[in-house]
N, C-alpha and C. Protein backbone atom coordinates (compact mmCIF):
# COMPACT_ATOMS: atom_id res chain seq x y z
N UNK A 1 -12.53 31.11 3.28
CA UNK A 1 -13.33 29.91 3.45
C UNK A 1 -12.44 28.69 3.28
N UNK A 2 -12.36 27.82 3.86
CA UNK A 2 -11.72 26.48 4.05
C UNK A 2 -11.89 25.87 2.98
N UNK A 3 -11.31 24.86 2.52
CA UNK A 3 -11.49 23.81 1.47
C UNK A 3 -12.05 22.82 2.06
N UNK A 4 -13.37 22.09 1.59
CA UNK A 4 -13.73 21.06 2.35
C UNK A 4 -13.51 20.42 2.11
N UNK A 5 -12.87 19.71 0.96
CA UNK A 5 -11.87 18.83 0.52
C UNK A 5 -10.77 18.28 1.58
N UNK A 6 -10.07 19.33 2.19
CA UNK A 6 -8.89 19.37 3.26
C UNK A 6 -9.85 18.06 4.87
N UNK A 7 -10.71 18.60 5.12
CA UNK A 7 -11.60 17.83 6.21
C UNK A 7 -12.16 16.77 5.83
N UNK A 8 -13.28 16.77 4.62
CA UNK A 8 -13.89 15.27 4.39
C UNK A 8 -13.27 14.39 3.31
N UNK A 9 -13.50 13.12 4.02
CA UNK A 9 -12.09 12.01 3.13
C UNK A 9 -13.33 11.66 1.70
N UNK A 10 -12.79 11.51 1.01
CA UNK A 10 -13.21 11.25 -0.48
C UNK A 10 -13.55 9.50 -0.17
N UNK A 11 -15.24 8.98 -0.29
CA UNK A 11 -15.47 8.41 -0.42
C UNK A 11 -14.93 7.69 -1.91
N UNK A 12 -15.00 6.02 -1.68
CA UNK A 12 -14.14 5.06 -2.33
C UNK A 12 -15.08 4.20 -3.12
N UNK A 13 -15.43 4.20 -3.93
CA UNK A 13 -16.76 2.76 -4.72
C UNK A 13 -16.03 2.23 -5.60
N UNK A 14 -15.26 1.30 -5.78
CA UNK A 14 -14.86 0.58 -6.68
C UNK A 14 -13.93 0.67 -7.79
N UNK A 15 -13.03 -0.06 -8.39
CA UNK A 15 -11.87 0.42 -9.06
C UNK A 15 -11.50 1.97 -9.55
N UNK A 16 -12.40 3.09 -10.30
CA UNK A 16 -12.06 3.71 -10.63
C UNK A 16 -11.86 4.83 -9.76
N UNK A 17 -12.47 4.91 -8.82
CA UNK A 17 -12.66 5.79 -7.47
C UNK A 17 -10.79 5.39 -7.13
N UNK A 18 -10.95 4.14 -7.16
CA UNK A 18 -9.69 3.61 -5.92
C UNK A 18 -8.60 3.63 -6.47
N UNK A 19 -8.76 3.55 -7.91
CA UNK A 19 -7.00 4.17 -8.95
C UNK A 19 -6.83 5.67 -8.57
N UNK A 20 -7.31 6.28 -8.93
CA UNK A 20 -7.63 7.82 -8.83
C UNK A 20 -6.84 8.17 -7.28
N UNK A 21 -7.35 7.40 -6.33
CA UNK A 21 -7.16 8.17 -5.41
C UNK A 21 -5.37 7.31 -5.09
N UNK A 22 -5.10 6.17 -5.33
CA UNK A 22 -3.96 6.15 -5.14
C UNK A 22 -2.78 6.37 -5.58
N UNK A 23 -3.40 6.78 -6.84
CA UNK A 23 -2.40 7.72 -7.90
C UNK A 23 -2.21 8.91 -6.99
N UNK A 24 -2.87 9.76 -6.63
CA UNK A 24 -2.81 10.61 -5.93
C UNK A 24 -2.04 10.73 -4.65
N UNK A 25 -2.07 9.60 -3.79
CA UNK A 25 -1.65 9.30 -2.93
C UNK A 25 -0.07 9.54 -3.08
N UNK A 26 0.34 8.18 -4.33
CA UNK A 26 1.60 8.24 -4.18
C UNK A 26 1.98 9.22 -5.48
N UNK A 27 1.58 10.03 -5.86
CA UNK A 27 1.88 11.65 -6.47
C UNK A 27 2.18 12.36 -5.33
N UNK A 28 1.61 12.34 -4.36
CA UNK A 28 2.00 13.09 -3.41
C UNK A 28 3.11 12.91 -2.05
N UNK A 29 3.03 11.83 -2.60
CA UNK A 29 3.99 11.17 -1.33
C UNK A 29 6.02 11.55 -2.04
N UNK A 30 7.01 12.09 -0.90
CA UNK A 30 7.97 12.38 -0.57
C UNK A 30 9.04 11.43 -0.12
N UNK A 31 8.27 10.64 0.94
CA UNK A 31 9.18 10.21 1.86
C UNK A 31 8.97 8.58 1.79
N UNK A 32 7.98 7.96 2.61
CA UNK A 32 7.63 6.82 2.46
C UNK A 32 5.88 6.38 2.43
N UNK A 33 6.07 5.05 2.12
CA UNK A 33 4.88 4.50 1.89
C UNK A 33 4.72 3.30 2.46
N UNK A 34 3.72 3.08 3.45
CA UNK A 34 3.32 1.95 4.37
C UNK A 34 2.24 1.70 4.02
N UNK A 35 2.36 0.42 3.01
CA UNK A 35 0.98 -0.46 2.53
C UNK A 35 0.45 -1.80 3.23
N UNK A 36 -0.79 -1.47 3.50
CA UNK A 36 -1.03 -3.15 4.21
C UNK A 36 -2.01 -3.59 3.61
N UNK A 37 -2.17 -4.69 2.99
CA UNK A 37 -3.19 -5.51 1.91
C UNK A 37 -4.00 -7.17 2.19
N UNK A 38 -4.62 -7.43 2.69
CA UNK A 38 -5.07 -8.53 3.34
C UNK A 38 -5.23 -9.28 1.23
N UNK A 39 -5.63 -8.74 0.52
CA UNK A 39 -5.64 -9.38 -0.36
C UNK A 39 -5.41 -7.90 -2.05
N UNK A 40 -4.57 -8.80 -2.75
CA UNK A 40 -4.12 -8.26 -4.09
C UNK A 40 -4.73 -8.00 -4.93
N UNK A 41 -5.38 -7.07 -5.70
CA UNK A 41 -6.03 -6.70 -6.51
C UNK A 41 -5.22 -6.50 -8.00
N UNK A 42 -5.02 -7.22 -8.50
CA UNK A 42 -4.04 -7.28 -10.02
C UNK A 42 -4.64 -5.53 -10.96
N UNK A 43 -5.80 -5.46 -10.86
CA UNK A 43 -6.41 -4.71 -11.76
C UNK A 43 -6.06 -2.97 -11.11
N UNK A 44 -5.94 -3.26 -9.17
CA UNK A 44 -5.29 -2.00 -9.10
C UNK A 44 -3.62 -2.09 -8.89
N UNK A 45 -2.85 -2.99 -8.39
CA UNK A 45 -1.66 -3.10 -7.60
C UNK A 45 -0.74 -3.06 -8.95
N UNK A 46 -1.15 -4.27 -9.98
CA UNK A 46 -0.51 -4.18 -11.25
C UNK A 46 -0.97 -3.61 -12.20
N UNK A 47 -1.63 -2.42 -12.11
CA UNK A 47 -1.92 -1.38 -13.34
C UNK A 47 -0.74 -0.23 -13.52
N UNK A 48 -0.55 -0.56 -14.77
CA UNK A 48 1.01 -0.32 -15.59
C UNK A 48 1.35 1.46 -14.93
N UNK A 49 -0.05 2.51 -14.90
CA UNK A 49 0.06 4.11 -14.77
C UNK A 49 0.53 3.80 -12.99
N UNK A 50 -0.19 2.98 -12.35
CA UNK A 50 0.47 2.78 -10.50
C UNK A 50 1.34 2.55 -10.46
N UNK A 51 1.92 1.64 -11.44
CA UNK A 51 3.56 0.98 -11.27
C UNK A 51 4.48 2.35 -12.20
N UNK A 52 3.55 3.36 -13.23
CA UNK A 52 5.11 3.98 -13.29
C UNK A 52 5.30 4.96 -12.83
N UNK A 53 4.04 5.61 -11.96
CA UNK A 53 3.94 6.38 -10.78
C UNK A 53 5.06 6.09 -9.71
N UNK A 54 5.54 4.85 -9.36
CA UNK A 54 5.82 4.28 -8.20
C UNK A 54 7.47 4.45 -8.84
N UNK A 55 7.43 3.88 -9.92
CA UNK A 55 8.98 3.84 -11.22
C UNK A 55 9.39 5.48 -10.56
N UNK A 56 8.62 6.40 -11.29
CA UNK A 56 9.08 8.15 -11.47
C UNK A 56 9.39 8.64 -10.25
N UNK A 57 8.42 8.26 -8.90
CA UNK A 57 8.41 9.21 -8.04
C UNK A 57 9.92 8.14 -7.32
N UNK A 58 10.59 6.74 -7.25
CA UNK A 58 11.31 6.67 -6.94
C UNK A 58 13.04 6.81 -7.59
N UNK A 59 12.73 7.33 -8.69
CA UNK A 59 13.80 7.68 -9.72
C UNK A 59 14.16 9.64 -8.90
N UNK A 60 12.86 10.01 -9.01
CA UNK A 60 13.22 11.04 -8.53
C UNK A 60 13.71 11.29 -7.26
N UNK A 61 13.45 10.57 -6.33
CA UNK A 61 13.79 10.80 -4.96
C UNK A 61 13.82 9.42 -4.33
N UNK A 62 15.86 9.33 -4.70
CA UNK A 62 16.08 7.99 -4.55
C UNK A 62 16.07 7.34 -2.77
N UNK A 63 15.36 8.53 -1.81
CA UNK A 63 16.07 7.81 -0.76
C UNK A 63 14.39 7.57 -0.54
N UNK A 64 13.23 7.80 -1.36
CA UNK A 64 11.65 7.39 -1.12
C UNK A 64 11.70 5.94 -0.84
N UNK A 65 11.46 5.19 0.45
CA UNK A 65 10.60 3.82 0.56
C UNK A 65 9.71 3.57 0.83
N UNK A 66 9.21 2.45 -0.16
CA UNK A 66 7.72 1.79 0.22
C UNK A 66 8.14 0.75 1.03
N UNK A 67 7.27 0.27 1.92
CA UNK A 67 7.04 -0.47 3.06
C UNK A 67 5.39 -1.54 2.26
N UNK A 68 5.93 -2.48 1.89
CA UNK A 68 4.14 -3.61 1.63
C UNK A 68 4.41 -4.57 2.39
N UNK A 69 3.27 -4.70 2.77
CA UNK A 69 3.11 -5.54 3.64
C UNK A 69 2.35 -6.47 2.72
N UNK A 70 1.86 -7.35 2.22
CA UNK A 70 1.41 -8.38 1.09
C UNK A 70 1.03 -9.71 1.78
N UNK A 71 -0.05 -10.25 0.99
CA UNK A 71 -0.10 -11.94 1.57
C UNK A 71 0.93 -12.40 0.63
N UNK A 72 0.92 -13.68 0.75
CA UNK A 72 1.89 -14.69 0.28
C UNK A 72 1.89 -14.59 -1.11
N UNK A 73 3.35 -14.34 -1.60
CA UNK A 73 3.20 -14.52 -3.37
C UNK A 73 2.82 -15.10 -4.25
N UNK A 74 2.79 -16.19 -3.79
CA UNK A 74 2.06 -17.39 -4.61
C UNK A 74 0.70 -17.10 -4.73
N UNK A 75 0.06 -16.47 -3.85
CA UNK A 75 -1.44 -16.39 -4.08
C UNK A 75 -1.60 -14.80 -5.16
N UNK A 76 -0.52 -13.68 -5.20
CA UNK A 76 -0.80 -13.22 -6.30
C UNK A 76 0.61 -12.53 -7.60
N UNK A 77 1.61 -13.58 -7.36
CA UNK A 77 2.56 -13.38 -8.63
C UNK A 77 2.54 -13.05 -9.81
N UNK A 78 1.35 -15.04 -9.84
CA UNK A 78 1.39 -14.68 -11.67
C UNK A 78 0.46 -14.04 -11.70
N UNK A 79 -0.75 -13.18 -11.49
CA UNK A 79 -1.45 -12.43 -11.88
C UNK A 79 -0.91 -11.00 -11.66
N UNK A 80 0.04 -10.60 -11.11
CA UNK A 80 0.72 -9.07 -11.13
C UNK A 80 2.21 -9.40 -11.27
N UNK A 81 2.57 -10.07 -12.65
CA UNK A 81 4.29 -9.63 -13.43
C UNK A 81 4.57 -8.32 -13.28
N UNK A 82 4.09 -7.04 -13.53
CA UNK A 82 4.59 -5.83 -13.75
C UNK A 82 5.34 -5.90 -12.27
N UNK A 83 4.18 -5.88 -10.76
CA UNK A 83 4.66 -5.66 -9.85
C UNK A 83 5.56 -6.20 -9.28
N UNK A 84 5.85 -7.67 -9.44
CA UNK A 84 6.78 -8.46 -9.45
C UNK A 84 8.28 -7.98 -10.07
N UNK A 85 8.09 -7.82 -11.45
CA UNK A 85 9.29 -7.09 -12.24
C UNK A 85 9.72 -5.84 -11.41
N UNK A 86 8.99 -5.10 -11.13
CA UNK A 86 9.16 -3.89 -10.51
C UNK A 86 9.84 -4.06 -9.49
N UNK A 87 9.86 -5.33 -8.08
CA UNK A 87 10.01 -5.42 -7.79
C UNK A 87 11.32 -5.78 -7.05
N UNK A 88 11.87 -6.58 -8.58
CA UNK A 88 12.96 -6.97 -8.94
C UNK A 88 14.10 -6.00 -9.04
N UNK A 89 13.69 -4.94 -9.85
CA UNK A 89 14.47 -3.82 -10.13
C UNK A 89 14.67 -2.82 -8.98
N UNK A 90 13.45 -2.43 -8.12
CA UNK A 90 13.81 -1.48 -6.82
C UNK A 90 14.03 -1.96 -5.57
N UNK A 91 15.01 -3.32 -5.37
CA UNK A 91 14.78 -3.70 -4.05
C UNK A 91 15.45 -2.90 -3.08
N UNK A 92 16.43 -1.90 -2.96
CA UNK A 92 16.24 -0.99 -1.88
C UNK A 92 15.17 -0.16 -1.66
N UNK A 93 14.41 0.17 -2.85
CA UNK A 93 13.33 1.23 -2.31
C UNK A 93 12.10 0.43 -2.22
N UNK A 94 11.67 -0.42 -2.88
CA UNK A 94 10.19 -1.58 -2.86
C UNK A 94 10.54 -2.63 -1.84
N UNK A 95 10.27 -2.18 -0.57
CA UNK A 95 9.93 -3.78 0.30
C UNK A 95 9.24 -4.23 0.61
N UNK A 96 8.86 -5.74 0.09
CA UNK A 96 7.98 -6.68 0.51
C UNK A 96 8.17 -7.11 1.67
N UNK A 97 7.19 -7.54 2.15
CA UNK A 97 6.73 -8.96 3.18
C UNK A 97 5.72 -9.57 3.20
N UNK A 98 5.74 -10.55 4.15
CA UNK A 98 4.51 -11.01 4.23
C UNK A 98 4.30 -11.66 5.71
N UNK A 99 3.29 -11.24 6.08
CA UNK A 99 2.77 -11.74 7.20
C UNK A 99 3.33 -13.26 7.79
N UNK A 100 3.70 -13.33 8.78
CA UNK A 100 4.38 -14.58 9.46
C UNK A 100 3.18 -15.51 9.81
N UNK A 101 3.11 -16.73 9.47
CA UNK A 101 1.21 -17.36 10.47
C UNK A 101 1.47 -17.15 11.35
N UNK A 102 0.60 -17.34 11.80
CA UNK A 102 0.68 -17.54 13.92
C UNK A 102 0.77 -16.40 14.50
N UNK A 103 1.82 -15.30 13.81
CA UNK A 103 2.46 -13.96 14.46
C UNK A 103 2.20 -12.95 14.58
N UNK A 104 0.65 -12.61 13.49
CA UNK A 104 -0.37 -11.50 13.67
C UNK A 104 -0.77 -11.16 14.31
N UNK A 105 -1.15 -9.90 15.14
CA UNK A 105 -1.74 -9.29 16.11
C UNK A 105 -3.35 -9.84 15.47
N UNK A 106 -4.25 -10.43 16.53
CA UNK A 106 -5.60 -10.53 15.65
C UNK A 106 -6.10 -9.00 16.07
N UNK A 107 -6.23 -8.17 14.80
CA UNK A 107 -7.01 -6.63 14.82
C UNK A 107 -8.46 -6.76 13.74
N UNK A 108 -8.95 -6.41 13.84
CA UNK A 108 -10.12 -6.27 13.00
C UNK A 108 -10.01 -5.35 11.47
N UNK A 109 -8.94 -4.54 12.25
CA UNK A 109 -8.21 -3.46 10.77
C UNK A 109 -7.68 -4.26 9.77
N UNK A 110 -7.06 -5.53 10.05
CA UNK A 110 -6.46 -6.32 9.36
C UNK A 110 -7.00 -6.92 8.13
N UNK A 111 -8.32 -6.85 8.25
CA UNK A 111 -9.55 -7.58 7.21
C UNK A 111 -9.38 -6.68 6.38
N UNK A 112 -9.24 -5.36 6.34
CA UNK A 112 -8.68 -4.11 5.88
C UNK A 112 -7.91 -4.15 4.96
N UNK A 113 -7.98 -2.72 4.08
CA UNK A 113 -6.57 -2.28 3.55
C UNK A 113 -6.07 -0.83 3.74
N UNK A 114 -4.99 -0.73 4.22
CA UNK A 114 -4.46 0.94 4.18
C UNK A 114 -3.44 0.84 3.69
N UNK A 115 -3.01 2.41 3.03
CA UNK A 115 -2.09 2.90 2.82
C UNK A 115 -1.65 4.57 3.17
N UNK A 116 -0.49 4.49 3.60
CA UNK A 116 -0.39 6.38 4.48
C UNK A 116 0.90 6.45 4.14
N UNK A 117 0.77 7.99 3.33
CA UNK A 117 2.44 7.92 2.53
C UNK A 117 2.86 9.56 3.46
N UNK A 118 3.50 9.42 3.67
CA UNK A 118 4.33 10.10 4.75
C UNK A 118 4.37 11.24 5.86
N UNK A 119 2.95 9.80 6.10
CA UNK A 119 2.46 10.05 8.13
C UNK A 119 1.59 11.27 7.91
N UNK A 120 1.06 11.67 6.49
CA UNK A 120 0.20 12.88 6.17
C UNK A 120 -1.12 12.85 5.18
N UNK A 121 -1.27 11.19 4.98
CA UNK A 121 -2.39 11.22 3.79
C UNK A 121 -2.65 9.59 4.07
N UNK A 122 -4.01 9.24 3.47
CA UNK A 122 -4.40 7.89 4.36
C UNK A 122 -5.28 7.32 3.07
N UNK A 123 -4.77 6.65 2.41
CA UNK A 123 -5.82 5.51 1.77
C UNK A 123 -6.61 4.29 2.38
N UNK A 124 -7.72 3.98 2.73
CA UNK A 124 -8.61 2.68 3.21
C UNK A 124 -9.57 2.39 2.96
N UNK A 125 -8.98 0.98 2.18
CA UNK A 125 -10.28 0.05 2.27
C UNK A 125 -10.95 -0.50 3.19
N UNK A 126 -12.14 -0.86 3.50
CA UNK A 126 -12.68 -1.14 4.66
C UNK A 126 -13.14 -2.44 3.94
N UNK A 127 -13.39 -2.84 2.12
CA UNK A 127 -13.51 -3.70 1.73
C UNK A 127 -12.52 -3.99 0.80
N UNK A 128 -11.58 -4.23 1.11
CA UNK A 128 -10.50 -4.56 -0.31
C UNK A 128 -11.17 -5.44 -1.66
N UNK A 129 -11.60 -6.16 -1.13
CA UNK A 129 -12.20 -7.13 -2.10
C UNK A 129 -12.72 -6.52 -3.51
N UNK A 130 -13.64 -5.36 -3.15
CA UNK A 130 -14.80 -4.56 -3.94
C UNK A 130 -13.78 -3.04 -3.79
N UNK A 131 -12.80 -2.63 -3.10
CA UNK A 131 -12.29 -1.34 -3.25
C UNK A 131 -13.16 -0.64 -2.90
N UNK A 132 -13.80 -0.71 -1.29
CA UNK A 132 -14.71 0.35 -1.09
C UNK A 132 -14.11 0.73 0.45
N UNK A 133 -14.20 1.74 0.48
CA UNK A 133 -13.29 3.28 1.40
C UNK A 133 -13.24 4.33 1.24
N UNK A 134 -12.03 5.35 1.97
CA UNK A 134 -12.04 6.81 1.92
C UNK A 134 -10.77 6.65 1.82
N UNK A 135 -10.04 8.19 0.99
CA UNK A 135 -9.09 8.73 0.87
C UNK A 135 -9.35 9.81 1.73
N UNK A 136 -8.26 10.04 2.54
CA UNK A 136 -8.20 11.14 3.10
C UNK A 136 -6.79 12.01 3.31
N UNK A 137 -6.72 12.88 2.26
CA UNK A 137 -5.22 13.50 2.00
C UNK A 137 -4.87 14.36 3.55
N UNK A 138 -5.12 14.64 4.21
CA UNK A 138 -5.28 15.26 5.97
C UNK A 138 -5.73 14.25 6.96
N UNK A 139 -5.85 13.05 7.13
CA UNK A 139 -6.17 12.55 8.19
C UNK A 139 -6.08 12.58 9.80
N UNK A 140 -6.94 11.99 10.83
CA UNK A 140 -6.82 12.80 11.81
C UNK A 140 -6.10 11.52 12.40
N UNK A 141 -6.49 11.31 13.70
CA UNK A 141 -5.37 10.75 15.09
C UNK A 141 -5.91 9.46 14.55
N UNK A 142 -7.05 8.36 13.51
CA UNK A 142 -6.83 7.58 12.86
C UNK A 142 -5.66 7.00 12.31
N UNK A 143 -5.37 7.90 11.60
CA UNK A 143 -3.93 7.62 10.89
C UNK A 143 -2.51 6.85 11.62
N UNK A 144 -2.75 7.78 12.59
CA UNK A 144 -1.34 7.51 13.86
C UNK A 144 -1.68 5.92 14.26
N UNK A 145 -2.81 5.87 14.60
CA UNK A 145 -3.75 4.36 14.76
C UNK A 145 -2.93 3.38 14.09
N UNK A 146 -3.43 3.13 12.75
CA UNK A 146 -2.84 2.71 11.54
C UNK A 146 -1.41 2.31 11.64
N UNK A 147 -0.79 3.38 11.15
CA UNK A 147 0.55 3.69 11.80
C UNK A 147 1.11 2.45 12.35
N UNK A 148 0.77 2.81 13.59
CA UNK A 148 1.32 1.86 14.73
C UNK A 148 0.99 0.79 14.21
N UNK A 149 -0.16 0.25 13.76
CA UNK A 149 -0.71 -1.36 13.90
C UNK A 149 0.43 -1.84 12.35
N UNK A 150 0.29 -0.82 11.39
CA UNK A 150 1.75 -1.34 10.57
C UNK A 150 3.26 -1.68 10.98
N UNK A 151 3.46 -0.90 11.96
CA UNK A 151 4.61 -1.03 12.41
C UNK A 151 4.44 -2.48 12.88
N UNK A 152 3.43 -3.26 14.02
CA UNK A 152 3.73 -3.69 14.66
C UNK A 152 3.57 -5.04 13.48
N UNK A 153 2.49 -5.18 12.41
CA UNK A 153 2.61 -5.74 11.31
C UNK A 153 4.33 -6.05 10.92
N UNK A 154 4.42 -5.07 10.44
CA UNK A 154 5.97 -5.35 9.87
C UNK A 154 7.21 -5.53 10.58
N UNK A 155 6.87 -5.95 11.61
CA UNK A 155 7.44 -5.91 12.56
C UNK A 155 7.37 -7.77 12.66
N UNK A 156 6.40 -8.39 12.25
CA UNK A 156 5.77 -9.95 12.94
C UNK A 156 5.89 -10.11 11.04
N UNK A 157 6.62 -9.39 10.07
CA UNK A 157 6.78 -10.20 9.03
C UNK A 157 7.90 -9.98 8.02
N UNK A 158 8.00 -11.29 7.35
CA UNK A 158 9.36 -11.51 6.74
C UNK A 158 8.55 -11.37 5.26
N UNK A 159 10.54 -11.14 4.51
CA UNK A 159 10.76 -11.64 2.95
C UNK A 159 9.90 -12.35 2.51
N UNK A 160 9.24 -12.40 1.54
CA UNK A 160 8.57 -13.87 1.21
C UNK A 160 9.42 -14.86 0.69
N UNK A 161 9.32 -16.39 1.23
CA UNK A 161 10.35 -17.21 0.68
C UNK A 161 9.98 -17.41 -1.32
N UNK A 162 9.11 -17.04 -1.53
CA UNK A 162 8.47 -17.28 -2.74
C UNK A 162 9.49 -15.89 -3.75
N UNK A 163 9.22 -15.09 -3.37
CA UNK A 163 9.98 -13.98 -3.97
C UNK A 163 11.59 -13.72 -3.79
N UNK A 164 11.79 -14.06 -2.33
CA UNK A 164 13.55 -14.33 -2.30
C UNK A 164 13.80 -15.57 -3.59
N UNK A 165 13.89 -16.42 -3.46
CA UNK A 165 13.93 -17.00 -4.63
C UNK A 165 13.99 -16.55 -6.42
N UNK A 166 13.27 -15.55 -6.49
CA UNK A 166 13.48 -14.53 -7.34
C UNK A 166 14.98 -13.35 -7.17
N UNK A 167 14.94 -13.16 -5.70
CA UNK A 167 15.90 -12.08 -5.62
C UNK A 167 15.60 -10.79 -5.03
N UNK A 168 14.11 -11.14 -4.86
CA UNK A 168 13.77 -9.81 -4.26
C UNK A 168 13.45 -10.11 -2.68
């Protein structure tokens, strides 16, 4: 008998649902991590167990990169120091950006948040704001979707001048 776990994505309601599952996420993740965030959530992005999740699994497997895609630092620095610090310390493996104005593809996904750690497991918010979505550790031809629209994201964005300034 199948695991139905493997097919249906784990509905998302609000912080504790949405730690859980991205702990998981990047517990499981190998290779890389492509995050896209229309807006920062301090209570999940800078919670100390995400950041030393992110610390361990890139200590262990130094050639792992994250890919964030982020709004502008200034709108969430001082409310996430850890991630910031963190930031500081892994800049070959933690890369920021941030969206260029003008240079965005207008997508509707964008209002969005995803994360897909290596092209095999899919975190999304459909409300970042409130952390409401599905995890889906198997995702289907969605994912590839995604995918692409990050690429073409990170593709239309730079360093933040706010954080170069820091060094990162």
């Amino acid at each position: 008998m199948a695991d139905d776990n493997l097919l249906n994505p784990d509905s998302l309601d609000g912080l504790d649902d949405s730690r859980r599952a991205l702990l998981e996420l990047l517990n499981g993740m190998r290779r890389t991590l492509h995050l896209y965030t229309p807006v920062v959530r301090p209570d999940l992005y800078d919670d100390p167990e995400v950041l030393d999740v992110i610390r361990a699994r890139v200590v262990d497997q130094p050639k792992l990169r994250l890919h964030l895609v982020l709004p502008p630092a200034r709108e969430w620095r001082n409310d996430c120091p850890r991630l910031v610090r963190l930031a500081e310390r892994l800049t070959s493996a933690l890369l920021l950006r941030t969206p260029i104005r003008g240079e965005m593809p207008q997508r509707p996904e964008l209002s969005q948040a995803f994360a897909i750690a290596d092209e095999q497991a899919l975190l999304r918010f459909r409300d970042p704001r409130r952390l409401l979505g599905n995890y889906e550790p198997h995702p289907g031809e969605r994912m590839k979707e995604l995918l692409e629209l990050f690429q073409t994201v990170w593709s239309h964005a730079e360093p933040d001048p706010d954080l170069r300034r820091l060094g990162i």
